[in-house]
N, C-alpha and C. Protein backbone atom coordinates (compact mmCIF):
# COMPACT_ATOMS: atom_id res chain seq x y z
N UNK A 1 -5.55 -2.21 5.77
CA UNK A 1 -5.45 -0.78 5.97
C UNK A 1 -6.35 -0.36 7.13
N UNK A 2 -6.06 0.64 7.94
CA UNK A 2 -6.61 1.21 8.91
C UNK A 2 -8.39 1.66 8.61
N UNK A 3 -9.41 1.03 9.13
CA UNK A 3 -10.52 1.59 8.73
C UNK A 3 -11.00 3.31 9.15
N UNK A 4 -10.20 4.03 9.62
CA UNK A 4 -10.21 5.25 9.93
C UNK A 4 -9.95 5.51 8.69
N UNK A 5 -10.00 7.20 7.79
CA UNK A 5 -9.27 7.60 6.70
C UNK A 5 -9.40 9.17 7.83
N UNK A 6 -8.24 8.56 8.47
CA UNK A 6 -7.83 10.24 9.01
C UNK A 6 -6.20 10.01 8.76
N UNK A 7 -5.87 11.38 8.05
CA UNK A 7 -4.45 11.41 7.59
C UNK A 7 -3.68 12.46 8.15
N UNK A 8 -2.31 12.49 8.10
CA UNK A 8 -1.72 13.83 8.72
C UNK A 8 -0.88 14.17 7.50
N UNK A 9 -0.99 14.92 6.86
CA UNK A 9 0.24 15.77 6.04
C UNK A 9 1.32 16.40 7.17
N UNK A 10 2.76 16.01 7.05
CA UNK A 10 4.24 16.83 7.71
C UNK A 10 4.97 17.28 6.86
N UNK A 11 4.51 18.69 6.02
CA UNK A 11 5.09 18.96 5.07
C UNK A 11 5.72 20.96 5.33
N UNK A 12 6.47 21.17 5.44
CA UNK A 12 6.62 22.30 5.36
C UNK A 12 6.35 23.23 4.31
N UNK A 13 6.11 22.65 3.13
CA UNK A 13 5.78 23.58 1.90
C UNK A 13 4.14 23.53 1.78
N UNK A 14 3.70 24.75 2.37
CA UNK A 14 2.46 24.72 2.42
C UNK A 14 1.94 24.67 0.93
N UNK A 15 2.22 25.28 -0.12
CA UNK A 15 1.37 24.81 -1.23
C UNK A 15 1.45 23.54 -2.13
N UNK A 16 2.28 22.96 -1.48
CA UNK A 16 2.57 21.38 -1.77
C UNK A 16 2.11 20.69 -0.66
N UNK A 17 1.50 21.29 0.67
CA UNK A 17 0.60 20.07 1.92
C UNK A 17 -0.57 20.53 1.13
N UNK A 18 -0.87 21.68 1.01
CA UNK A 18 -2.44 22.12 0.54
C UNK A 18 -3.26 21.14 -1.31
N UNK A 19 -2.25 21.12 -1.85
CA UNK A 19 -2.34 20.38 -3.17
C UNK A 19 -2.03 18.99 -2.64
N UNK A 20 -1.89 18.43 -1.97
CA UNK A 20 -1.89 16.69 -1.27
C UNK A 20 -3.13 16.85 -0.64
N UNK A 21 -3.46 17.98 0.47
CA UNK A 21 -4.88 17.84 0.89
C UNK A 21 -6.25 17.53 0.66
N UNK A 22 -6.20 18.49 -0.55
CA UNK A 22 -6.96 18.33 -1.40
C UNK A 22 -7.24 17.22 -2.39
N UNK A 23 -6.30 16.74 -2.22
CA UNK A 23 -6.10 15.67 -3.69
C UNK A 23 -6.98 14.40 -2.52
N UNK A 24 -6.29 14.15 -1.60
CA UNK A 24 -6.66 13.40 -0.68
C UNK A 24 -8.31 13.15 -0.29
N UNK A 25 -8.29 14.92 0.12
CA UNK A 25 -9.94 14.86 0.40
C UNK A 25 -10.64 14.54 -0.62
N UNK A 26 -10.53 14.60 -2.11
CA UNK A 26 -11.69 13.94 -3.09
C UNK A 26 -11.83 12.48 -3.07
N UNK A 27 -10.29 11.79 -2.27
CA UNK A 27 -10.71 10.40 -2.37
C UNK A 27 -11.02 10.02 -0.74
N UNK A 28 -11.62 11.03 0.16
CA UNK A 28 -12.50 10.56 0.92
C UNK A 28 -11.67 10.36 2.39
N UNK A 29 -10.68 11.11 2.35
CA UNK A 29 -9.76 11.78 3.36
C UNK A 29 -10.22 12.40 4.42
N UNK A 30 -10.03 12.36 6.05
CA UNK A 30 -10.22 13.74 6.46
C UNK A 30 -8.52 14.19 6.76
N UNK A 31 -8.03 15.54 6.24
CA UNK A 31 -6.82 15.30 6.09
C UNK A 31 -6.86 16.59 7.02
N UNK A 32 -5.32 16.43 8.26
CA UNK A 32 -4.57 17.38 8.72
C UNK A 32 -3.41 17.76 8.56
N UNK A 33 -3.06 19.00 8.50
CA UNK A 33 -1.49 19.19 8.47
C UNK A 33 -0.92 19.79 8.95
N UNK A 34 0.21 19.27 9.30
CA UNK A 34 1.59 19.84 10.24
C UNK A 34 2.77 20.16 9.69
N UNK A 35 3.25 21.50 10.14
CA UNK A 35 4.72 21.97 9.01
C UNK A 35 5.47 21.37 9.84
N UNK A 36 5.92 21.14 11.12
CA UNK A 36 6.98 20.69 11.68
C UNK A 36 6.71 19.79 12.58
N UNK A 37 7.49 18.86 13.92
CA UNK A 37 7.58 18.69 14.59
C UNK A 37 6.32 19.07 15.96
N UNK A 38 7.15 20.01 16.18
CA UNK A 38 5.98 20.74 17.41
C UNK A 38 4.59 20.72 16.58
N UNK A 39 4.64 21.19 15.52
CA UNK A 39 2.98 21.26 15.30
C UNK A 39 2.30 19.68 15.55
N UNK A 40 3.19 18.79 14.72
CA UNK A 40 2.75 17.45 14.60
C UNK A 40 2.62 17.21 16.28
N UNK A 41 3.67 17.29 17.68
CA UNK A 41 3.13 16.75 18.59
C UNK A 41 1.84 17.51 19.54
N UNK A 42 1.79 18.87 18.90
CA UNK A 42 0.00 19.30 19.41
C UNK A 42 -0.63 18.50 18.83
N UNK A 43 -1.09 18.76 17.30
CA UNK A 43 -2.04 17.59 16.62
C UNK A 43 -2.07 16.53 17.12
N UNK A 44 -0.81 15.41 17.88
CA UNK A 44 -1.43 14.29 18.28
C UNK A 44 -1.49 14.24 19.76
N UNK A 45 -1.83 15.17 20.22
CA UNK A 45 -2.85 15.52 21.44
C UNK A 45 -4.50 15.39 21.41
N UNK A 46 -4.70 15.29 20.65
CA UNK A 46 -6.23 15.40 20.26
C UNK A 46 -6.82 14.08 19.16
N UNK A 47 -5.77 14.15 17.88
CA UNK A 47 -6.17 13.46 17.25
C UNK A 47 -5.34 12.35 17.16
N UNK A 48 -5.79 11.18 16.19
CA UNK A 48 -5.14 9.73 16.18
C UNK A 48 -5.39 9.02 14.83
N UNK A 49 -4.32 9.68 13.78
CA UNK A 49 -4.82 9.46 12.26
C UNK A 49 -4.14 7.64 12.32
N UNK A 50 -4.85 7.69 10.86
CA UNK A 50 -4.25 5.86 10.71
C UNK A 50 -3.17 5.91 9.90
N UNK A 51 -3.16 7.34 9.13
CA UNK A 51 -2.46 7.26 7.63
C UNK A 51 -1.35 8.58 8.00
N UNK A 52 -0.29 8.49 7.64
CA UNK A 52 0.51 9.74 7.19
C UNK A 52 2.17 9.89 6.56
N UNK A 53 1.76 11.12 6.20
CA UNK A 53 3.12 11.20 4.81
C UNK A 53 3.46 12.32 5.14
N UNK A 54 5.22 12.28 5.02
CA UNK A 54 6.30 12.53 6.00
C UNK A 54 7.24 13.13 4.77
N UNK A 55 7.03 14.30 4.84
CA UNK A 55 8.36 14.81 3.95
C UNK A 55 9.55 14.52 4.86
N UNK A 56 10.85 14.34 4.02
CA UNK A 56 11.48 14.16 5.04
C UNK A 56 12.86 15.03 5.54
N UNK A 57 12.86 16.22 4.49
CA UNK A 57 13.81 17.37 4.94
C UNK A 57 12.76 18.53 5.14
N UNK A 58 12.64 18.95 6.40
CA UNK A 58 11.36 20.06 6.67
C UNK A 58 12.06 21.07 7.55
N UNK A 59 11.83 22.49 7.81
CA UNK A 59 12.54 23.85 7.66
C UNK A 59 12.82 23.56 9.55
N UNK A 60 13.54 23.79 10.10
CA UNK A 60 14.28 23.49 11.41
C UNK A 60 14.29 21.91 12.18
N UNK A 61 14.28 21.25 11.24
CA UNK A 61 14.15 19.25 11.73
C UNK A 61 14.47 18.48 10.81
N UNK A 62 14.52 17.20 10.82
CA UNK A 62 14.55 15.93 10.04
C UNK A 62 13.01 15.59 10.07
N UNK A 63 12.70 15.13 9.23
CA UNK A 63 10.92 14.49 8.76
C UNK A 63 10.93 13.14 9.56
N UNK A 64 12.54 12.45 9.70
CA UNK A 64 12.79 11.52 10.44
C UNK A 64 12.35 11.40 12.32
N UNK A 65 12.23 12.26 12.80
CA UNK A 65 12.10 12.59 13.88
C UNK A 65 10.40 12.94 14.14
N UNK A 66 9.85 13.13 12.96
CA UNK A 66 8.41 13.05 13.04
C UNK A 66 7.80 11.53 12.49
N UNK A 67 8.66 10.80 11.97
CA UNK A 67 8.44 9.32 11.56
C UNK A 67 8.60 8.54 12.90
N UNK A 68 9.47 8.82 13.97
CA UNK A 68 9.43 8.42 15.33
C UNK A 68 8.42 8.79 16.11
N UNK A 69 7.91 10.15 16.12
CA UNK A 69 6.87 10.22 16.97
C UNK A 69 6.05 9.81 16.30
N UNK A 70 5.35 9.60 15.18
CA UNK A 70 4.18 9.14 14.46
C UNK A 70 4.28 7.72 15.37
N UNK A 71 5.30 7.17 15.24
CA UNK A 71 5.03 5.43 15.39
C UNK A 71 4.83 5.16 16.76
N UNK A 72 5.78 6.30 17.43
CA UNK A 72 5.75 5.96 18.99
C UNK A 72 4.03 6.52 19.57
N UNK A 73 3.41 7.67 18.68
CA UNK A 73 2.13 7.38 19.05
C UNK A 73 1.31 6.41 18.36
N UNK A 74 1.49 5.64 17.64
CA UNK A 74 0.46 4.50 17.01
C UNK A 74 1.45 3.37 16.19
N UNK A 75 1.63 2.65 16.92
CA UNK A 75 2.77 1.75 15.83
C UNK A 75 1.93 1.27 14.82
N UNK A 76 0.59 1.51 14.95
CA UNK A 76 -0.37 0.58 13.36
C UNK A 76 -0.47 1.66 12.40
N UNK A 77 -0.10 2.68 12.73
CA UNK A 77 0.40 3.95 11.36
C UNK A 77 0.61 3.44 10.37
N UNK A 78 0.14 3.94 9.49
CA UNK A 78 0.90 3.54 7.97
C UNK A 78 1.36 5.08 7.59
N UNK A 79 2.75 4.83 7.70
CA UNK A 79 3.58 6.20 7.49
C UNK A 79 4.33 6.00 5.74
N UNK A 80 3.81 6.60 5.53
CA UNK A 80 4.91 7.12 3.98
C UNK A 80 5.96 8.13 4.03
N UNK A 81 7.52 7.93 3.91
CA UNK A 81 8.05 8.95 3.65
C UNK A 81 8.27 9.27 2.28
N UNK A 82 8.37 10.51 2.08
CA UNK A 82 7.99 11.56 0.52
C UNK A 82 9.10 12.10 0.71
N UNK A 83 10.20 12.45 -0.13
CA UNK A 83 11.09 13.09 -0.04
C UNK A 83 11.87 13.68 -1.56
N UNK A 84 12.62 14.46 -1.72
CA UNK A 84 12.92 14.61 -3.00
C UNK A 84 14.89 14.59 -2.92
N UNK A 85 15.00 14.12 -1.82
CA UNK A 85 16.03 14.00 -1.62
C UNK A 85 16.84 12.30 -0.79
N UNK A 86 15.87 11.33 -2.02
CA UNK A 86 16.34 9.81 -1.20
C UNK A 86 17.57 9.31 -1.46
N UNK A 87 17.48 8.50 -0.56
CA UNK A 87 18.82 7.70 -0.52
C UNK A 87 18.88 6.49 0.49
N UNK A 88 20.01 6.19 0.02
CA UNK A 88 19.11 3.93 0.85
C UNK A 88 19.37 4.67 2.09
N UNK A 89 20.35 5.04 3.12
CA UNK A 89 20.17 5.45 3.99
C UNK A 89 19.35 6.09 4.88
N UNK A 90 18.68 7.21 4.56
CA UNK A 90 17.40 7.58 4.68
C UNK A 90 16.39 6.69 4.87
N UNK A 91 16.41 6.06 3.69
CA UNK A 91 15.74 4.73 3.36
C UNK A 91 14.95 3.60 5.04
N UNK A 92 16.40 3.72 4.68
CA UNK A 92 16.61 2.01 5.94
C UNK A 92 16.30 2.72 7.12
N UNK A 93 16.79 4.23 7.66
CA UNK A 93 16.52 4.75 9.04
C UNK A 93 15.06 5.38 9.17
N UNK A 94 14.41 5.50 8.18
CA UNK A 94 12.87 5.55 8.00
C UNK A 94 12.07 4.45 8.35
N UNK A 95 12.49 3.32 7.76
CA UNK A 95 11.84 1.96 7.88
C UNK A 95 11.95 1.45 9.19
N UNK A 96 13.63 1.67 9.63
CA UNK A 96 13.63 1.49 11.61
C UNK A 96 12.78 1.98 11.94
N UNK A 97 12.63 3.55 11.83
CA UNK A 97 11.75 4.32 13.15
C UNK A 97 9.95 3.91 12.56
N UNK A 98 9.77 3.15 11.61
CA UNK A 98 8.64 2.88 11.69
C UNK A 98 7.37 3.38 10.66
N UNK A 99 8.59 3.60 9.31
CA UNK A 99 7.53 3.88 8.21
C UNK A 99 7.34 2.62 7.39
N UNK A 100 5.94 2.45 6.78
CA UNK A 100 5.48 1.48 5.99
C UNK A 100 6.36 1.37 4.37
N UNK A 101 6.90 2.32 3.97
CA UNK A 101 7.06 2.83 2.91
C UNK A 101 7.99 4.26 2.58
N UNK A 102 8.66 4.02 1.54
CA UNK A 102 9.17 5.51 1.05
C UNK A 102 9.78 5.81 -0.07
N UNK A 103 9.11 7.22 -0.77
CA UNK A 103 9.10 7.79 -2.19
C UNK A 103 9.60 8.85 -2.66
N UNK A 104 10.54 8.38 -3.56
CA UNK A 104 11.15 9.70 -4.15
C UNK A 104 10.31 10.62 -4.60
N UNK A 105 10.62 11.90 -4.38
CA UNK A 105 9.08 13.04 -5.68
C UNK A 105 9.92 12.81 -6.61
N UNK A 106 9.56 13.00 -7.63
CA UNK A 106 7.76 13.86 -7.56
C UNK A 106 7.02 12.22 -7.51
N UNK A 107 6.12 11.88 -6.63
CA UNK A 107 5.03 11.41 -6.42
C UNK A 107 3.56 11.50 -6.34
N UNK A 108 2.83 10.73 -6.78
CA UNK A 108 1.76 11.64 -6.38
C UNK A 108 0.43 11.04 -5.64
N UNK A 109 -0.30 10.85 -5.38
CA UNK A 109 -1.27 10.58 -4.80
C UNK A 109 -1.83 9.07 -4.93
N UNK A 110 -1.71 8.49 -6.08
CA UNK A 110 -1.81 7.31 -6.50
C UNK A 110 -0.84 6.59 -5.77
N UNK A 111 1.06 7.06 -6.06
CA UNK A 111 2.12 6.57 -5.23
C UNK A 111 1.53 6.34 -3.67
N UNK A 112 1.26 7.53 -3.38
CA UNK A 112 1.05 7.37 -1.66
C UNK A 112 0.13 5.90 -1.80
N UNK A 113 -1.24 6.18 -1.61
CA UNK A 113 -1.48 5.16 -1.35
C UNK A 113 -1.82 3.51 -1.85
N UNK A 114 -0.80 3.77 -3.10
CA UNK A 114 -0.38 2.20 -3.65
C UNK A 114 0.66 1.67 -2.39
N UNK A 115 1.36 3.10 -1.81
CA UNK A 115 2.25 2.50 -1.29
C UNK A 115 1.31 2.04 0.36
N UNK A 116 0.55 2.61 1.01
CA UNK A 116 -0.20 2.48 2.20
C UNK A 116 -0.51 0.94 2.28
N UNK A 117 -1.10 0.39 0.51
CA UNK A 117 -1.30 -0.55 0.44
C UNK A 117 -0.65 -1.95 0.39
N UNK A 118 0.73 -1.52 -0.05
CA UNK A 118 1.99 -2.75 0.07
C UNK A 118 2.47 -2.05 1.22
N UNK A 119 2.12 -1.90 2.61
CA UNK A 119 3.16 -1.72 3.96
C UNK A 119 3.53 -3.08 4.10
N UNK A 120 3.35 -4.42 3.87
CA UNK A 120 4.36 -5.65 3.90
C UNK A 120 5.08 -5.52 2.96
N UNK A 121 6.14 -6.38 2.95
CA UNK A 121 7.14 -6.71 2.55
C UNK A 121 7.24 -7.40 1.58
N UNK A 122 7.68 -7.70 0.54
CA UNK A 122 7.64 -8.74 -0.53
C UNK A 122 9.11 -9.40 -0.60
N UNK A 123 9.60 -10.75 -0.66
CA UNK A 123 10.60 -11.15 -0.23
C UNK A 123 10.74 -11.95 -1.72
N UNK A 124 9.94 -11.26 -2.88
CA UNK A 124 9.88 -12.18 -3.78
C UNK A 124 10.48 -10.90 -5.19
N UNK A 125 10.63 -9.70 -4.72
CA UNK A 125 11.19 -8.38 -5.42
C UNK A 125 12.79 -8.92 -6.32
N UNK A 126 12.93 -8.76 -6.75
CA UNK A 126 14.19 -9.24 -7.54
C UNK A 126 14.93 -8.71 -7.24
N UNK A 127 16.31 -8.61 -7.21
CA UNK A 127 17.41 -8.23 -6.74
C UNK A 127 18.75 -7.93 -8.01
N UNK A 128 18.96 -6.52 -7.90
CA UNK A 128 19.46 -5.80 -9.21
C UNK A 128 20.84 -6.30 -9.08
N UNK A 129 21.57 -6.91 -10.03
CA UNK A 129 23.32 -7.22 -10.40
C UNK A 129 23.79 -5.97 -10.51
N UNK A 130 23.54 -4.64 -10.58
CA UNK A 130 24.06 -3.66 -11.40
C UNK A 130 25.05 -3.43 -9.67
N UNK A 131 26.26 -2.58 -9.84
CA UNK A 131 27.04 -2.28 -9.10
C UNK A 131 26.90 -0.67 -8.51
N UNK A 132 27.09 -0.34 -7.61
CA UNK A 132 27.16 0.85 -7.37
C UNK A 132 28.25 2.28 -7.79
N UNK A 133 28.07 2.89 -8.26
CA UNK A 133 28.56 4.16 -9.10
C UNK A 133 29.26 4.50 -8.26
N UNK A 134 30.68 5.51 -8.26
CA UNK A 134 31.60 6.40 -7.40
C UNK A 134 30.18 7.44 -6.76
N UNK A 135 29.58 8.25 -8.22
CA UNK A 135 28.88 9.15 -8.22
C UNK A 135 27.95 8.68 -6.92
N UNK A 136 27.30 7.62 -7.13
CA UNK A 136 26.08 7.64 -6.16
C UNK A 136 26.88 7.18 -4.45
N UNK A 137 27.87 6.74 -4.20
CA UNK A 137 28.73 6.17 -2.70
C UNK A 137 28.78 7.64 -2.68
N UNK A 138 29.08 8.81 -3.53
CA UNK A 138 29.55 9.83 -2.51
C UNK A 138 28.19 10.61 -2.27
N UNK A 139 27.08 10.45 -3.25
CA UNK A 139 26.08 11.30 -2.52
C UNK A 139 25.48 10.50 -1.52
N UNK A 140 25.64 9.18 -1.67
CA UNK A 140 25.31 8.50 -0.21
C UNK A 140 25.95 8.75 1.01
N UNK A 141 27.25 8.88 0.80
CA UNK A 141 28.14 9.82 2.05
C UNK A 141 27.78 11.03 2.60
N UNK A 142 27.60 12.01 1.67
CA UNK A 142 26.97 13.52 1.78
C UNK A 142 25.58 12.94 2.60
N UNK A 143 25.03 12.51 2.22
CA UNK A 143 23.19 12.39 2.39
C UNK A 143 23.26 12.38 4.17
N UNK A 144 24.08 10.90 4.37
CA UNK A 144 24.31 10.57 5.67
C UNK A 144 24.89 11.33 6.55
N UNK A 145 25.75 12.13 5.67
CA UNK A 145 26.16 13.21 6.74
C UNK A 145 25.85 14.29 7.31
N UNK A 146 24.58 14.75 5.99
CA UNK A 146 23.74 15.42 6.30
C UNK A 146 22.53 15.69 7.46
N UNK A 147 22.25 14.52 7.54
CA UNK A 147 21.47 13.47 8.47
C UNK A 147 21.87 13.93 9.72
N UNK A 148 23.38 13.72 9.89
CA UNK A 148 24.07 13.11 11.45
C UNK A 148 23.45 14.74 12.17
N UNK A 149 24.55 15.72 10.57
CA UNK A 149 24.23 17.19 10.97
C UNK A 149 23.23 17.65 11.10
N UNK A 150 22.14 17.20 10.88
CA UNK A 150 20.45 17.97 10.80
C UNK A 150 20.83 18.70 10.00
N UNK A 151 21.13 19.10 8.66
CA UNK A 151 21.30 19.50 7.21
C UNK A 151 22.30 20.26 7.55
N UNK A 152 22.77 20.74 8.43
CA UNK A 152 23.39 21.90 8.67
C UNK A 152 25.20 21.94 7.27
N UNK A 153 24.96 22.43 6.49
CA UNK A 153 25.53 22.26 5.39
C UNK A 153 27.19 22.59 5.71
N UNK A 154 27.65 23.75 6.53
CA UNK A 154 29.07 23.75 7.00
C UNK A 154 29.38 22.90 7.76
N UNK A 155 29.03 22.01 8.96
CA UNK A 155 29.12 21.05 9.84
C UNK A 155 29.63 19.69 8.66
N UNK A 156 27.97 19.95 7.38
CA UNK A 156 28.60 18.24 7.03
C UNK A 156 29.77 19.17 5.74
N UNK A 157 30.10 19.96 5.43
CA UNK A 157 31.82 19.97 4.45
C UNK A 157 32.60 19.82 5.39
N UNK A 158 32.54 20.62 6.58
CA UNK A 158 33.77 20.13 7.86
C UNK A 158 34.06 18.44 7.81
N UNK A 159 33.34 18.06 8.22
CA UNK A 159 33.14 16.07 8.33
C UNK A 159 33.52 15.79 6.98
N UNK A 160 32.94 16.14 6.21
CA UNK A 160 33.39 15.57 5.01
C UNK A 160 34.77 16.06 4.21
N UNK A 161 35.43 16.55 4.86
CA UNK A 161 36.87 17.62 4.63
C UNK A 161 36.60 18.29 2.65
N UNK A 162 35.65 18.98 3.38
CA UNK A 162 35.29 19.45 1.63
C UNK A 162 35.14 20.91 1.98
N UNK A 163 35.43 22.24 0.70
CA UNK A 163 35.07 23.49 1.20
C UNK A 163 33.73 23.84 1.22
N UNK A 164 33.22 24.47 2.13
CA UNK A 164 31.25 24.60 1.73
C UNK A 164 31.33 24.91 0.72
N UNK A 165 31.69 25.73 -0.07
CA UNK A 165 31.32 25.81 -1.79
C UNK A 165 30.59 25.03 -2.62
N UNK A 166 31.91 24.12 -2.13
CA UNK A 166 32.08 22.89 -3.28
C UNK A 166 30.63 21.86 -2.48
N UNK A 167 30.49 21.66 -1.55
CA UNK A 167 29.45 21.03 -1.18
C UNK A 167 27.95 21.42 -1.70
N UNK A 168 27.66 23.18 -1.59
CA UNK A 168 26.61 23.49 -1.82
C UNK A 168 26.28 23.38 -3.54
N UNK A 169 27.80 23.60 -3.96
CA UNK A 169 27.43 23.24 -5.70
C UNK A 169 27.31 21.74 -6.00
N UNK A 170 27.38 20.70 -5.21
CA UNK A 170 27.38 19.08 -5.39
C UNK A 170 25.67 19.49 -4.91
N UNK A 171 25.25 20.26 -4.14
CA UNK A 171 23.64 20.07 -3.68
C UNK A 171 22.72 20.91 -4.93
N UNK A 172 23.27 21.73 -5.14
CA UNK A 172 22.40 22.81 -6.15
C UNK A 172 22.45 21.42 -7.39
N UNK A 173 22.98 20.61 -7.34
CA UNK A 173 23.10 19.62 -8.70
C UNK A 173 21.72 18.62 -8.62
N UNK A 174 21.12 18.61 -7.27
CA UNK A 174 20.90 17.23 -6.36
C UNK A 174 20.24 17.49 -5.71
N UNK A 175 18.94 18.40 -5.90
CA UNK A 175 18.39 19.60 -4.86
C UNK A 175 17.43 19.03 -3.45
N UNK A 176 17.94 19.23 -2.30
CA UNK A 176 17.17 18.78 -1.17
C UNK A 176 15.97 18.74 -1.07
N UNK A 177 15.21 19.76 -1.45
CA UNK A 177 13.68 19.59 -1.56
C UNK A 177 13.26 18.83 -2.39
């Protein structure tokens, strides 16, 4: 692990970065936080954390796009993505752009950095027989399409030849945050 303990919170829900902050700073954190994008590339004008956790649907962006600049400024980052909306897809395009790790919420502080601590790989994890559900291929479809769209919710029912209705009631089931 990085002998720095400087962290960045990229969370748009300020009383959910402020309750990680805190939680953080008792175990000896100096913690910053960024609601978006732009904030995150001022902050790394100045500073150069070792550690950070990456919501990954945040209010005008993808959390994904702050998992790229994190790495492209420090590839020895140990990035966590936090999300309450996973899916292997997400998944795997997190791990490209260069996160150590990533957690469904509710998580909590222990998760984060159990996970900081396994950023290798284990090639020794078992591998599940179970088959994949209709249910879960189509929210994996939705998820990804969501993605392509930057959430934009009429763009992905268009692509997905579905009426927005019916899309936003498959999300109110399945909630993005």
């Amino acid at each position: 692990m990085p002998s720095d303990r400087l962290l960045v919170i990229v969370e748009d829900d300020a009383g959910f970065a402020r309750t990680l902050k805190r939680s953080f700073e008792r175990r000896d954190y100096t913690v910053l936080i960024a609601s978006g994008l732009d904030e995150l590339k001022t902050l790394l004008e100045t500073q150069s954390p070792g550690y950070a956790v990456v919501d990954l649907k945040l209010a005008g962006a993808s959390g994904l796009s702050c998992v790229e600049t994190l790495h492209a400024h420090d590839p020895a980052m140990l990035i966590v993505v936090l999300t309450g909306f996973a899916s292997i897809a997400t998944a795997v395009e997190a791990i490209k752009l260069g996160a150590c790790h990533y957690l469904a919420k509710p998580s909590n502080t222990d998760d984060i950095e159990a996970a900081f601590r396994k950023a290798a790989g284990d090639a020794a994890v078992a591998v599940e027989q179970r088959p994949t559900s209709i249910k879960t291929l189509e929210w994996e479809r939705i998820h990804q399409t969501l993605i392509e769209t930057d959430f934009n919710i009429s763009e992905t029912a268009r692509r997905l030849g579905m009426h927005r209705r019916t899309l936003a009631r498959k999300l109110e089931k399945r909630p993005v945050k």
